[in-house]
Protein backbone atom coordinates (compact mmCIF):
# COMPACT_ATOMS: atom_id res chain seq x y z
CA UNK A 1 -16.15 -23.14 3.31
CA UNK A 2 -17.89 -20.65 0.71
CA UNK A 3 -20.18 -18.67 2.15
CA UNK A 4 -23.39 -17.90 -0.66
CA UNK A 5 -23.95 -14.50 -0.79
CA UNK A 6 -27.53 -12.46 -2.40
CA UNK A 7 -29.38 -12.86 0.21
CA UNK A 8 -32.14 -10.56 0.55
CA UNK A 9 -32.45 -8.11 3.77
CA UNK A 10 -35.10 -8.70 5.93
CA UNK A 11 -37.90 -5.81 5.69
CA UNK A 12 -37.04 -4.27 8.85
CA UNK A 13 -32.99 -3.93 7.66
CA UNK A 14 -33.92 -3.02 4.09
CA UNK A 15 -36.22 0.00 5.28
CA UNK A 16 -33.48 1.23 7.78
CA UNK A 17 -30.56 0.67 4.25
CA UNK A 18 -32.71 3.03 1.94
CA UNK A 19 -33.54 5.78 4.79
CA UNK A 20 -29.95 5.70 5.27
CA UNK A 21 -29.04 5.92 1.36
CA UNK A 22 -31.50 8.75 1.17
CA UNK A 23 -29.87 10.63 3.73
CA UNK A 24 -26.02 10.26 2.58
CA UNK A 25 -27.40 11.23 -0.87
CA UNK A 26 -28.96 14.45 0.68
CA UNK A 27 -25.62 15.16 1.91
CA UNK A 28 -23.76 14.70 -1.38
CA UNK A 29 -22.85 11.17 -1.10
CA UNK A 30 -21.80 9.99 -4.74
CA UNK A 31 -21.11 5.35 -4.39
CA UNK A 32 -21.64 2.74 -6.40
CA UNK A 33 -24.78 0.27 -6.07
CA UNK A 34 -24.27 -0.83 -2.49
CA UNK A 35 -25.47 -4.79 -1.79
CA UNK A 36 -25.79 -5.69 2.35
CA UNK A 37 -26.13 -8.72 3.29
CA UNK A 38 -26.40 -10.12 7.29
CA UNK A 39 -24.23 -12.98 7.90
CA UNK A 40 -23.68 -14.59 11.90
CA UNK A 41 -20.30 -14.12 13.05
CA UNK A 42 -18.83 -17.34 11.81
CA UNK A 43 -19.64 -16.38 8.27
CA UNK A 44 -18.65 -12.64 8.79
CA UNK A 45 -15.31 -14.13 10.30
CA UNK A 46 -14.48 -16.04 7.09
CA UNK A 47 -15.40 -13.19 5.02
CA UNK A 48 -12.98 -10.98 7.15
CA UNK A 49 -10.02 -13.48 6.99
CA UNK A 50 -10.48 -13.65 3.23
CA UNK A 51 -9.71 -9.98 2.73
CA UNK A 52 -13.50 -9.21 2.73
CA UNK A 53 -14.21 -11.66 -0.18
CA UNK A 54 -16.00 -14.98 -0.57
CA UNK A 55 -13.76 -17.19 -2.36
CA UNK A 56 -10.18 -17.29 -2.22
CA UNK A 57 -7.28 -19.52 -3.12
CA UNK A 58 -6.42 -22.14 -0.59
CA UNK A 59 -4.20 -20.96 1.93
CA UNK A 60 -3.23 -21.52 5.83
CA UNK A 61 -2.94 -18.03 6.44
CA UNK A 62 -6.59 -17.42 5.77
CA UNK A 63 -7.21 -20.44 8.36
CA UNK A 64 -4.88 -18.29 11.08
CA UNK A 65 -6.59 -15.59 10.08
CA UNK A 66 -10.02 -16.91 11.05
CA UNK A 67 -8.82 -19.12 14.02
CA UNK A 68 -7.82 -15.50 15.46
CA UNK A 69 -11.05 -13.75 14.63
CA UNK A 70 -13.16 -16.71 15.77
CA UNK A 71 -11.07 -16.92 19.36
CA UNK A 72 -10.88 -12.84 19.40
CA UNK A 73 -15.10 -12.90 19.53
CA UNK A 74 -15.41 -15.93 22.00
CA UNK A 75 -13.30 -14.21 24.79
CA UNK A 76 -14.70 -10.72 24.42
CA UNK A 77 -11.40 -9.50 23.44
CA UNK A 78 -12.94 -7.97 19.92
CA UNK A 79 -15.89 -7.88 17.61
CA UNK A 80 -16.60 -7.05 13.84
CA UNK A 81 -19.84 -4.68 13.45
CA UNK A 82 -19.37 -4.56 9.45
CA UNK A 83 -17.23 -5.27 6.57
CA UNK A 84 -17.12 -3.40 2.91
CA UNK A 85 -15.21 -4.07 -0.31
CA UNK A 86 -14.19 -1.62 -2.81
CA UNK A 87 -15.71 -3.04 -6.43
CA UNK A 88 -18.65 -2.19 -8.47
CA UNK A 89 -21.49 -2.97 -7.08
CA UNK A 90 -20.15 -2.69 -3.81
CA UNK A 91 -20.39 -5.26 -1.24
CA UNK A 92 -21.00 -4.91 2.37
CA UNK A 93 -21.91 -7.16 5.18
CA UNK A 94 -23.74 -6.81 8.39
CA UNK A 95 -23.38 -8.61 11.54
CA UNK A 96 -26.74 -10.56 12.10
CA UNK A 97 -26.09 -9.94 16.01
CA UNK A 98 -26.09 -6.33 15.74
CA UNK A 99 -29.23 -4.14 17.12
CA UNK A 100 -31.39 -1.66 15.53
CA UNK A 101 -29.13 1.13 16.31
CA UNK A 102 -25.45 -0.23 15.27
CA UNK A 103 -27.08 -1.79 12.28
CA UNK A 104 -28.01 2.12 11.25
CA UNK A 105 -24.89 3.07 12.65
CA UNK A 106 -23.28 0.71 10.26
CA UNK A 107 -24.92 1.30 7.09
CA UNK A 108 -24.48 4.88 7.60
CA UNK A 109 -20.89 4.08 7.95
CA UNK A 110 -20.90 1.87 4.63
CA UNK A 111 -22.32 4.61 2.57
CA UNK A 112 -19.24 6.87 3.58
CA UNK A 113 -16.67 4.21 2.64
CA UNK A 114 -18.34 3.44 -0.83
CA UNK A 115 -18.24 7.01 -1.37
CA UNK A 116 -14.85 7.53 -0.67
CA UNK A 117 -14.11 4.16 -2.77
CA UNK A 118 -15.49 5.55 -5.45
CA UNK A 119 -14.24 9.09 -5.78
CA UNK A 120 -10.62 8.85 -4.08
CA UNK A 121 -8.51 9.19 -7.02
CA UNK A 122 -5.92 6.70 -5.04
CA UNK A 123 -9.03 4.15 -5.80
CA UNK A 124 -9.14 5.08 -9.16
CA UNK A 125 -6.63 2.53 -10.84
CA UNK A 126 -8.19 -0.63 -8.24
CA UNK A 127 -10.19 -3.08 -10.41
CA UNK A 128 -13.62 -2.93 -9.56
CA UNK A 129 -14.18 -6.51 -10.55
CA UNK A 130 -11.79 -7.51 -8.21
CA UNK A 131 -14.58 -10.22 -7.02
CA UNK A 132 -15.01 -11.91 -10.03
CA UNK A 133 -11.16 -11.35 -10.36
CA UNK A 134 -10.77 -13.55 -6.68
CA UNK A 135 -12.55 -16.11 -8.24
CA UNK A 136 -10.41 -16.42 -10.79
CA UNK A 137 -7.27 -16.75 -8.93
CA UNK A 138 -8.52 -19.18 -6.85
CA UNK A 139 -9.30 -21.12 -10.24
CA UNK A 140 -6.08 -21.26 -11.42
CA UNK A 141 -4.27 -21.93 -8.03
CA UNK A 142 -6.58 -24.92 -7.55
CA UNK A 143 -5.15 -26.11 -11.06
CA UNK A 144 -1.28 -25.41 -9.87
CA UNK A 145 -2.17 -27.37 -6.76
CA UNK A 146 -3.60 -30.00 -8.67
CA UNK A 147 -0.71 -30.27 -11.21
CA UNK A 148 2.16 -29.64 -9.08
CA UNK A 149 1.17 -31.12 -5.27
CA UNK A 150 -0.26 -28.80 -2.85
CA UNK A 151 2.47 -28.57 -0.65
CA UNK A 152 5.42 -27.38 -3.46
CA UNK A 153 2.19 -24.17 -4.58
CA UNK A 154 2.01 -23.51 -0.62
CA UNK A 155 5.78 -23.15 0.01
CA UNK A 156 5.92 -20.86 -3.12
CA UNK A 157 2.92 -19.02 -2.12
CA UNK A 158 4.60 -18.64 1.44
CA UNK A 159 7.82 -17.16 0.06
CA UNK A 160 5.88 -14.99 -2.53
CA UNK A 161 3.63 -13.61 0.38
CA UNK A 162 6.51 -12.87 2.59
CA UNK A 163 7.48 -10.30 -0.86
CA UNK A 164 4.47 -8.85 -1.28
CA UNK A 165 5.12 -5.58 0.36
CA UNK A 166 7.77 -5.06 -2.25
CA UNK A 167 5.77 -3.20 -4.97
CA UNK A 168 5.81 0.48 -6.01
CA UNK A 169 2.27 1.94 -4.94
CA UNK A 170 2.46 5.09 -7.08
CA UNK A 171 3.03 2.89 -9.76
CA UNK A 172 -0.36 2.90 -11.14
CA UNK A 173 -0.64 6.77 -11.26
CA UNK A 174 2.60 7.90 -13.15
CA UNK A 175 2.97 6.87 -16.83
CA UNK A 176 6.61 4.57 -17.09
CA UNK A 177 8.24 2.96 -19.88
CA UNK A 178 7.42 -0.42 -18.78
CA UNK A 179 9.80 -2.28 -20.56
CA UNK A 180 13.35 -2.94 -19.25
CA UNK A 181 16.03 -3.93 -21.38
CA UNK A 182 17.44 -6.89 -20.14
CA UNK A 183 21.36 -7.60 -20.14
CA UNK A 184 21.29 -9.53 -23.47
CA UNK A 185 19.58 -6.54 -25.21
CA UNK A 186 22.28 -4.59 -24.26
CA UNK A 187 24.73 -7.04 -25.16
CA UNK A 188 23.29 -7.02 -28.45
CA UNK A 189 22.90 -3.33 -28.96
CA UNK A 190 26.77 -2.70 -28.10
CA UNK A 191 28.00 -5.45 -30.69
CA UNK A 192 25.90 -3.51 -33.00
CA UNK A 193 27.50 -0.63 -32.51
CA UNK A 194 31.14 -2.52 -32.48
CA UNK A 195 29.89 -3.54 -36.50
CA UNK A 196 29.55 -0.27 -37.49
CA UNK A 197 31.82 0.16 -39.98
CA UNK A 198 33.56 3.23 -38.44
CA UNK A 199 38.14 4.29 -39.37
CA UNK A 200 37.79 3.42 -42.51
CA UNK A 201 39.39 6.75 -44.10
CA UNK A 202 38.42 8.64 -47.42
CA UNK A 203 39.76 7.59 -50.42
CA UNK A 204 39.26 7.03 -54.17
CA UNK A 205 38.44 3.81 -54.93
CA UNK A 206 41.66 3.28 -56.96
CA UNK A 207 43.90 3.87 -53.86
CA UNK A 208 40.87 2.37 -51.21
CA UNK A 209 42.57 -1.23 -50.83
CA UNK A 210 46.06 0.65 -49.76
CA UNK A 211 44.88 3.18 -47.12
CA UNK A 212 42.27 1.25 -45.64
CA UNK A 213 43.84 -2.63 -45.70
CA UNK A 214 41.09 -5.35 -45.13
CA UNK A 215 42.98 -7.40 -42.49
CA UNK A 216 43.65 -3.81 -40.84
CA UNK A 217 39.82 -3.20 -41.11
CA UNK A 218 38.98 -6.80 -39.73
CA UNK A 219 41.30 -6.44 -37.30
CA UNK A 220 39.98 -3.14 -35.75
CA UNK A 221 36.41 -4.48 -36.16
CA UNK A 222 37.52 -7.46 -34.25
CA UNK A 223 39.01 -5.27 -31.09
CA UNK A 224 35.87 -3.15 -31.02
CA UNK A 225 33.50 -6.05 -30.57
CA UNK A 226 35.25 -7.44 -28.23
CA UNK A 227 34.96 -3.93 -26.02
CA UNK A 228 31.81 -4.10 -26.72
CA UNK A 229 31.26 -6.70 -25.39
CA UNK A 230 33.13 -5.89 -22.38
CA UNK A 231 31.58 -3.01 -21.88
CA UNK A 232 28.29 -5.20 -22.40
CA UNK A 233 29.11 -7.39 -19.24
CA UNK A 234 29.93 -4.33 -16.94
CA UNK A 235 26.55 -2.66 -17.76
CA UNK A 236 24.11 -2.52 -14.94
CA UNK A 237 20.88 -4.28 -15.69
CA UNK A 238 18.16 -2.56 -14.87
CA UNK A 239 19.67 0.84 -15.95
CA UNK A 240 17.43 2.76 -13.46
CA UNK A 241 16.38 1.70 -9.79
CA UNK A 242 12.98 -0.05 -9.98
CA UNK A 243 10.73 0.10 -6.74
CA UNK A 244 8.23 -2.86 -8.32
CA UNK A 245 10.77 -5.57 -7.26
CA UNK A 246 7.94 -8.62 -7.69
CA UNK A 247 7.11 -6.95 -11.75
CA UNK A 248 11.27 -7.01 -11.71
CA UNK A 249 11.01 -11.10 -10.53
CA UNK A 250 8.61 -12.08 -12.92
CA UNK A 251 10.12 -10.77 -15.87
CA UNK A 252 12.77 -12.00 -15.46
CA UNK A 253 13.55 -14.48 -12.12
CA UNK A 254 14.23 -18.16 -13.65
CA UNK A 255 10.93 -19.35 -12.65
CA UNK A 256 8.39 -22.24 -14.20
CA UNK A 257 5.11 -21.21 -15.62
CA UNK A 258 3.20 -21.77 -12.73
CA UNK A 259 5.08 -20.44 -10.11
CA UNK A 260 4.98 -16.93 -12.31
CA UNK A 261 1.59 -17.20 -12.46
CA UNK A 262 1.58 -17.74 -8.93
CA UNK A 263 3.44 -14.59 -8.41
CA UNK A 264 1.59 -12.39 -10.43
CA UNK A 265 -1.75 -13.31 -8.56
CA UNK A 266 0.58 -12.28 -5.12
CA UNK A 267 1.12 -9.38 -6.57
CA UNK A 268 -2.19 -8.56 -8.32
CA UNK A 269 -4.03 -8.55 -5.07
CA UNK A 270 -1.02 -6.52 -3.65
CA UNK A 271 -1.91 -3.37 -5.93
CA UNK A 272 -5.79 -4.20 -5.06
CA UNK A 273 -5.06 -3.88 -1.53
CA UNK A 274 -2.39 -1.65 -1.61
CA UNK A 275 -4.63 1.93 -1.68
CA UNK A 276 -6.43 0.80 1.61
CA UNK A 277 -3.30 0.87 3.65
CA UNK A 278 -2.47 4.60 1.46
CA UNK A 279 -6.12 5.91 2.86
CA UNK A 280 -6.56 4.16 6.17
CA UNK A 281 -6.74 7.42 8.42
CA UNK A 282 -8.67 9.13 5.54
CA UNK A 283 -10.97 6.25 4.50
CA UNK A 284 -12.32 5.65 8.52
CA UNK A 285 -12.63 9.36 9.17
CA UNK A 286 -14.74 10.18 6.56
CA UNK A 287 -17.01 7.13 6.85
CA UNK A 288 -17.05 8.03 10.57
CA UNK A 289 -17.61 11.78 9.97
CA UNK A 290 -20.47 10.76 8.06
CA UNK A 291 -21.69 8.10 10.23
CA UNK A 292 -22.05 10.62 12.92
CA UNK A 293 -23.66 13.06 11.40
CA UNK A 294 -26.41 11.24 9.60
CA UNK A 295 -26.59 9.00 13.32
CA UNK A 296 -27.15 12.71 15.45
CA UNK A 297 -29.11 14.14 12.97
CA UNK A 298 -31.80 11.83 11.68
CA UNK A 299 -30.72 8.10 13.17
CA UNK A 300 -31.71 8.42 16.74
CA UNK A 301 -34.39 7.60 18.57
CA UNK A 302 -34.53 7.96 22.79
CA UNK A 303 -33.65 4.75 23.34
CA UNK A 304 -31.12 4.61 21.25
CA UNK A 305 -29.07 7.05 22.33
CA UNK A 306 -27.08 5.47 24.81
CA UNK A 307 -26.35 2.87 22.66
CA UNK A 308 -24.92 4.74 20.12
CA UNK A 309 -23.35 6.82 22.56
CA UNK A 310 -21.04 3.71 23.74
CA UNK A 311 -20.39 2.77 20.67
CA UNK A 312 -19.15 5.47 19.31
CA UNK A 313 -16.65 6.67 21.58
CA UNK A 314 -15.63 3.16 21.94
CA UNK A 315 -14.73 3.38 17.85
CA UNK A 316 -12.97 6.66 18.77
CA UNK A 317 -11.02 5.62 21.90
CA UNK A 318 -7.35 6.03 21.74
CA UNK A 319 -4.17 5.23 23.20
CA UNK A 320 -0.72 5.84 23.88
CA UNK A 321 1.02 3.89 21.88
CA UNK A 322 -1.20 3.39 19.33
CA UNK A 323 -2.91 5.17 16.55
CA UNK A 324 -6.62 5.39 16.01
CA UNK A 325 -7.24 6.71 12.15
CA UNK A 326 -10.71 6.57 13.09
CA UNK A 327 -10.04 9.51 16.01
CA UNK A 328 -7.37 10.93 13.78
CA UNK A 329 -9.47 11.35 10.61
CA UNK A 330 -12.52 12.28 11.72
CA UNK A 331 -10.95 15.12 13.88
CA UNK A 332 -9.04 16.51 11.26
CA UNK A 333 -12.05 16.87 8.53
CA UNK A 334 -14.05 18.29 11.35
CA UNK A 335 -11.01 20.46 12.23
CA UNK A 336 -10.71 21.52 8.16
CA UNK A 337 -14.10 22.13 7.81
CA UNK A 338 -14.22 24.31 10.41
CA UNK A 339 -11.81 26.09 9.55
CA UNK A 340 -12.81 26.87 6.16
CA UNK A 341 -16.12 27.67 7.22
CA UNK A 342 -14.10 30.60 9.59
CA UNK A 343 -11.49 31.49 6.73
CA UNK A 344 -8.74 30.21 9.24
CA UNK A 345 -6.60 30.43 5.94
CA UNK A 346 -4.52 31.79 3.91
CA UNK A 347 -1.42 34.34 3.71
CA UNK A 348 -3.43 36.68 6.09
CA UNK A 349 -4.99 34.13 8.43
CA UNK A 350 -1.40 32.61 8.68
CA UNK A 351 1.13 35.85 8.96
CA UNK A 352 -1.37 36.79 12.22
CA UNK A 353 1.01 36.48 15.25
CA UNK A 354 -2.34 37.39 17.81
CA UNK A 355 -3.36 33.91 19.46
CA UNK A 356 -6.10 35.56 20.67
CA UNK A 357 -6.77 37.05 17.33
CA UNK A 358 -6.32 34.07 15.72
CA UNK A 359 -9.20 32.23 18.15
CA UNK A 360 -11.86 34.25 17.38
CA UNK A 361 -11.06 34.23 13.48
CA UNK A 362 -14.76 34.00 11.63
CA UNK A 363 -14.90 35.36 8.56
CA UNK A 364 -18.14 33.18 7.98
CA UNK A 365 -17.18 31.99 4.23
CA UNK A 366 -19.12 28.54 4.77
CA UNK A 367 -16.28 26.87 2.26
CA UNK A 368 -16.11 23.93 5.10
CA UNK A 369 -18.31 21.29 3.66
CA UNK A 370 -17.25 22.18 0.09
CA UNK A 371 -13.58 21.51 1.17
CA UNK A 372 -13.76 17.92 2.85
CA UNK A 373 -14.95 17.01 -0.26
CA UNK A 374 -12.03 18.53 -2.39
CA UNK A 375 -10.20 16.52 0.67
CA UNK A 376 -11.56 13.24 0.03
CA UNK A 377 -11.29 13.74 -3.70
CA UNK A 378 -7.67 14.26 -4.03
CA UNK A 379 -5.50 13.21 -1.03
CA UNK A 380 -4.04 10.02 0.74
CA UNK A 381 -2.80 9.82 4.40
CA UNK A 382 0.51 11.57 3.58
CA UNK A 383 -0.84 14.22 2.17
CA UNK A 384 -3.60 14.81 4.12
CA UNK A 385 -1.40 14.92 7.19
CA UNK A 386 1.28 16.99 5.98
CA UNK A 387 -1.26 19.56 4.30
CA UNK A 388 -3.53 19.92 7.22
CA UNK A 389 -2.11 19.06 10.50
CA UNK A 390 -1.66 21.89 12.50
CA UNK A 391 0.11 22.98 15.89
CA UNK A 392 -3.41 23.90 16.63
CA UNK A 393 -4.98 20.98 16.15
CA UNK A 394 -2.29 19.21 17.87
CA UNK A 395 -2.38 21.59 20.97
CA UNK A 396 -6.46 21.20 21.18
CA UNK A 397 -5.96 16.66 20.68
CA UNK A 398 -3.05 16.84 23.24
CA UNK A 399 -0.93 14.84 20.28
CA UNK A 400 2.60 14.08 21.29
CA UNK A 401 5.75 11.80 19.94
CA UNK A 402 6.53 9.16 21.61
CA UNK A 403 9.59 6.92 22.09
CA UNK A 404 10.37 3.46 23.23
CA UNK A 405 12.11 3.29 26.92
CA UNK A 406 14.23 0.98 27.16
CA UNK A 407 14.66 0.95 31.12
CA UNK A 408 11.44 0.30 31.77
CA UNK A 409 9.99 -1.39 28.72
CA UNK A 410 7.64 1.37 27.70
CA UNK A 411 6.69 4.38 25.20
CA UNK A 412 7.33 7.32 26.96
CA UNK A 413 6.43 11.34 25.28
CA UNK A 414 9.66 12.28 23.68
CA UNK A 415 8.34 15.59 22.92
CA UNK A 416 5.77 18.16 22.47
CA UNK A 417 6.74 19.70 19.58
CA UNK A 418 4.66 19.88 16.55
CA UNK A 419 7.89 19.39 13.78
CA UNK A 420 8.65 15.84 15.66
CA UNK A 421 4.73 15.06 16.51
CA UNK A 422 3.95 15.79 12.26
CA UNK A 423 7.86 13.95 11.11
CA UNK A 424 7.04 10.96 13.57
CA UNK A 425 3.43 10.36 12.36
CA UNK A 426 4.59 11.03 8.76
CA UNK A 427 7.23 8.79 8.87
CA UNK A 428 5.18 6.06 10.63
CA UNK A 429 2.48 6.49 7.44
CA UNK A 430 5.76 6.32 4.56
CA UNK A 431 4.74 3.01 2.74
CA UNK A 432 2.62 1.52 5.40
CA UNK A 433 5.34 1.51 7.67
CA UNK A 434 7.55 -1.18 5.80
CA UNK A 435 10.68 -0.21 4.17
CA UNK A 436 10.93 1.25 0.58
CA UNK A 437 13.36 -1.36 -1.56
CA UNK A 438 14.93 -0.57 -5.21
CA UNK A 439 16.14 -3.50 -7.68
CA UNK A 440 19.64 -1.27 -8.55
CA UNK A 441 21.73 -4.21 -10.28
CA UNK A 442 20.87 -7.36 -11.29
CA UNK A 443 24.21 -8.42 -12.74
CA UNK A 444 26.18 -7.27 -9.71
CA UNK A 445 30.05 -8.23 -10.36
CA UNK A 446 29.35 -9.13 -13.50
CA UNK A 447 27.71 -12.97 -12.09
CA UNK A 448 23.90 -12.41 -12.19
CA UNK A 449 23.76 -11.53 -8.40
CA UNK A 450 20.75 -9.69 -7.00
CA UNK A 451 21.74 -6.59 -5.77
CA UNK A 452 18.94 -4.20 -4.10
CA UNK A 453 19.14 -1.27 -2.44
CA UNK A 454 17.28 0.29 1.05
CA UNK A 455 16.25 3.73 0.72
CA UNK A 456 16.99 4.22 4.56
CA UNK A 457 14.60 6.87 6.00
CA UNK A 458 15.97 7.19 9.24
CA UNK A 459 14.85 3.57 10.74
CA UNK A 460 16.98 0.50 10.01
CA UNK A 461 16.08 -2.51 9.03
CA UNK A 462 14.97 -5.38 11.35
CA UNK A 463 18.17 -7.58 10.52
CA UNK A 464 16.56 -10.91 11.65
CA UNK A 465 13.95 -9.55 8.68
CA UNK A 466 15.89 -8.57 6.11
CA UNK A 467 17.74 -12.16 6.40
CA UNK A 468 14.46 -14.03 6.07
CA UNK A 469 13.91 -11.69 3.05
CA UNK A 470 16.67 -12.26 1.23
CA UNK A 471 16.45 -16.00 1.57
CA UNK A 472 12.89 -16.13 -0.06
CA UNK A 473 14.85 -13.39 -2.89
CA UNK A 474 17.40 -16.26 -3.47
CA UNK A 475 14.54 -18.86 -3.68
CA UNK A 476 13.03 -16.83 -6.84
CA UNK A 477 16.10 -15.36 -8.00
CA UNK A 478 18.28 -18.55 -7.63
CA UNK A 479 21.89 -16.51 -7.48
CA UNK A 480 23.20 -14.46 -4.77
CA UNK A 481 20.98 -11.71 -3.38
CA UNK A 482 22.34 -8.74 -1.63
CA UNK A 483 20.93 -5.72 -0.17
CA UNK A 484 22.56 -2.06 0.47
CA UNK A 485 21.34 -0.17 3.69
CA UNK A 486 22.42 1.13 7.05
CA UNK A 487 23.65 -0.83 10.27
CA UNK A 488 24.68 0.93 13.15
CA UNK A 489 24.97 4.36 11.19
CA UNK A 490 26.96 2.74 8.84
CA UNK A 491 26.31 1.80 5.29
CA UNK A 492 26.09 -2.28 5.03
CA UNK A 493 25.90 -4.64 2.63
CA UNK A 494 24.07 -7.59 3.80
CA UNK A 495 24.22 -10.93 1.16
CA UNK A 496 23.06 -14.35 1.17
CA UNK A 497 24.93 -16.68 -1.00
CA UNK A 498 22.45 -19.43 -0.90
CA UNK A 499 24.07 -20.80 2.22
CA UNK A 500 25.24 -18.41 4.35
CA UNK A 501 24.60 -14.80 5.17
CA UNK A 502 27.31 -12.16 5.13
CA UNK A 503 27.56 -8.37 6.47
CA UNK A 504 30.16 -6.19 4.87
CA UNK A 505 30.27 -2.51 6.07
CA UNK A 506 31.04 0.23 3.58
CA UNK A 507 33.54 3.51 4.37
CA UNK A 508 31.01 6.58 4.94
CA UNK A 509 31.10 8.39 1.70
């Protein structure tokens, strides 16, 4: 089902959207045109399992998807207030079962994301006409589908899915040569360089035919292209590691027309998506900051207080074992702008060994609000964390590491300590939480096997995983796929042959 979208707010919504525009402008706000629209929660569902867009190419997982959110609402077990997409104009809908003071709550809440959509710089390579762009690539998987036989485009688009995650997200933001010589180039280059015509040895052209003999000539011409082309074979294609596995597979995987197509629309919408997860702490605190200070300030009445009271701290309520980036975020830019506002610092703020001292620091600069938005203008969740995250703050939100038990089945504190609290929240933020993969040889033992490494970070792979993962690899790649990381403390080689999967250790090195 499509759900229309343009429909105007009703008088009573539209007065409450420009109030609130007015007021995140006052504060500095900077967003594209924003467009809210009130769907019920059967449209709002769709919208949500489509990524937050309208149309989409025919999947089950987007069915799944809804089925969930649908079944999540009917039991009471969760509820969507609002959902926002990152183009130009941006889009944003409202739930139609929403009162007065979440629907200000909401649109308040918008206005921060659109801001921070627009001037993150990790939002600046997204395509802002990624909804026209959705469009499209439901167009042309319609036409696979209806070429090829819906079922053979849905198997493919289940093993490309299950790759997605294998892209390089800084890719957009560092400059690359983006061409990689492939094996024949090399090939070709090195018998090149075998023609040269290098030994022959001076001579005058009377004596030429005795100190440098043709069939001598021919014959060391002969032996050097055949090195060559030795040397040819046992050269590692790529020459350097590449991150972007899926660019890797569709330049060069021996794949049909369509089913590259197919792959480059996976991975299209994987760099489109791909700065939300980057920003995810960043991107809810700020809208949430901003939220709550436009709400306390100017979007209450008396008998909306409560409301907003309940929802609110419901938004912010945390857990154990899991992380709320709205609590985290919006702590740490009030934490940062409070600090700047004090002068908390600095060489001299930070060589102070007086606690006490260090309490009462107010040097009354006012930089705060001037430095959340340097914040939101520059950083992603890794950055933010490890620039700003303080014992302090960590002390004052009772923040601890945790580890899983396996006695009883639970996450237990594993320590106090702000070095593991900041290394176990950083790594848990290090590519979403997925492991970091490298194409290193694509000609491994010289027979066109797949060979890829793991950059192990300290967590090994899921093996059950990694096997699943290297069988979709072989599906694309069609040769032997193999993988280097770490089993058991011990560097592995895990392969898959097509058939069956293999685990060779490696000697420590």
């Amino acid at each position: 089902m499509v759900v229309t979208t343009h429909r105007p707010l009703p008088k009573e919504l539209s007065d409450i959207q420009q109030e609130m525009e007015q007021h995140a402008l006052d504060y500095g706000l900077d967003f594209f045109k924003t467009i809210f629209e009130v769907l019920d929660y059967e449209e709002l569902s769709m919208f949500a399992a489509y990524g937050g867009f309208p149309v989409r190419y025919p999947h089950w997982k987007f069915g799944a998807q809804y089925d969930e959110l649908m079944k999540g609402y009917s039991y009471g077990l969760q509820k969507i207030y609002e959902m926002v997409i990152n183009t130009d104009p941006c889009y944003a809908y409202l739930l139609s079962a929403n009162d007065i003071t979440d629907q200000k709550l909401v649109i308040a809440h918008v206005y921060g994301h659109c801001d921070f959509f627009k001037n993150n710089a990790w939002f600046s390579h997204t395509n802002r006409k990624m909804l026209d762009q959705m469009a499209n690539h439901a167009t042309r998987m319609n036409r696979h589908i209806d070429t090829h036989g819906y079922e053979n485009v849905e198997i493919f688009i289940d093993t490309c899915l299950s790759l997605e995650s294998l892209i390089d997200p800084y890719a957009p933001h560092i400059k690359r040569d983006a061409k990689v010589e492939t094996k024949e180039e090399s090939k070709r280059k090195m018998d090149e360089q075998g023609e040269a015509p290098d030994g022959r040895f001076p001579a005058k052209n009377y004596m030429d035919r005795y100190i440098n003999p043709e069939e001598v000539l021919e014959e060391e011409a002969s032996q050097k292209r055949q090195k060559a082309r030795e040397m040819s074979d046992q050269l590692k294609f790529p020459k350097e590691r590449l991150r972007d596995v899926l660019y890797f597979l569709i330049q060069y995987a021996p794949l049909e027309d369509w089913q590259r197509d197919v792959l480059t629309i996976i991975r299209d919408e994987a760099y489109y998506f791909a700065p939300q997860g980057q920003t995810k702490i960043m991107n809810e605190g700020w809208a949430s900051f901003w939220h709550s200070t436009i709400m306390t300030r100017h979007g209450l009445t008396d008998e909306g207080l409560i409301n907003y009271a309940d929802h609110h701290s419901g938004t912010m309520a945390t857990s154990p074992n899991r992380l709320n980036p709205y609590k985290l975020g919006i702590e740490l830019l009030k934490d940062i702008e409070e600090r700047w506002n004090k002068g908390q610092f600095g060489p001299e703020y930070e060589d102070c060994t007086d606690m006490f001292e260090k309490e009462r620091w107010d040097k009354d600069l006012g930089l705060g609000r001037e430095k959340i938005f340097e914040v939101r203008r520059i950083h992603n969740d890794i950055t933010f964390i490890d620039t700003f995250l303080t014992p302090e703050f960590c002390y004052k939100n009772q923040m601890f590491s945790f580890a899983y038990n396996d006695s009883n089945k639970t996450y237990d504190i594993q320590s106090r300590e702000f070095e593991q609290i900041k290394l176990q929240l950083l790594n848990s933020l290090s590519n979403h939480g997925r492991p970091v993969i490298y194409v290193q040889d694509a000609n491994y033992k010289n027979r066109g096997e797949l060979y890829l490494e793991h950059e192990f970070l300290g967590v090994e792979l899921k093996l059950d995983y990694a096997q699943d993962t290297l069988v979709n690899l072989h599906r694309i790649w069609k040769r032997p796929v193999n993988i280097e990381t770490v089993v058991d403390d011990r560097p592995t080689i895990l392969s898959y042959d097509g058939k069956t999967h293999h685990t060779d250790s490696k000697e420590k090195t």
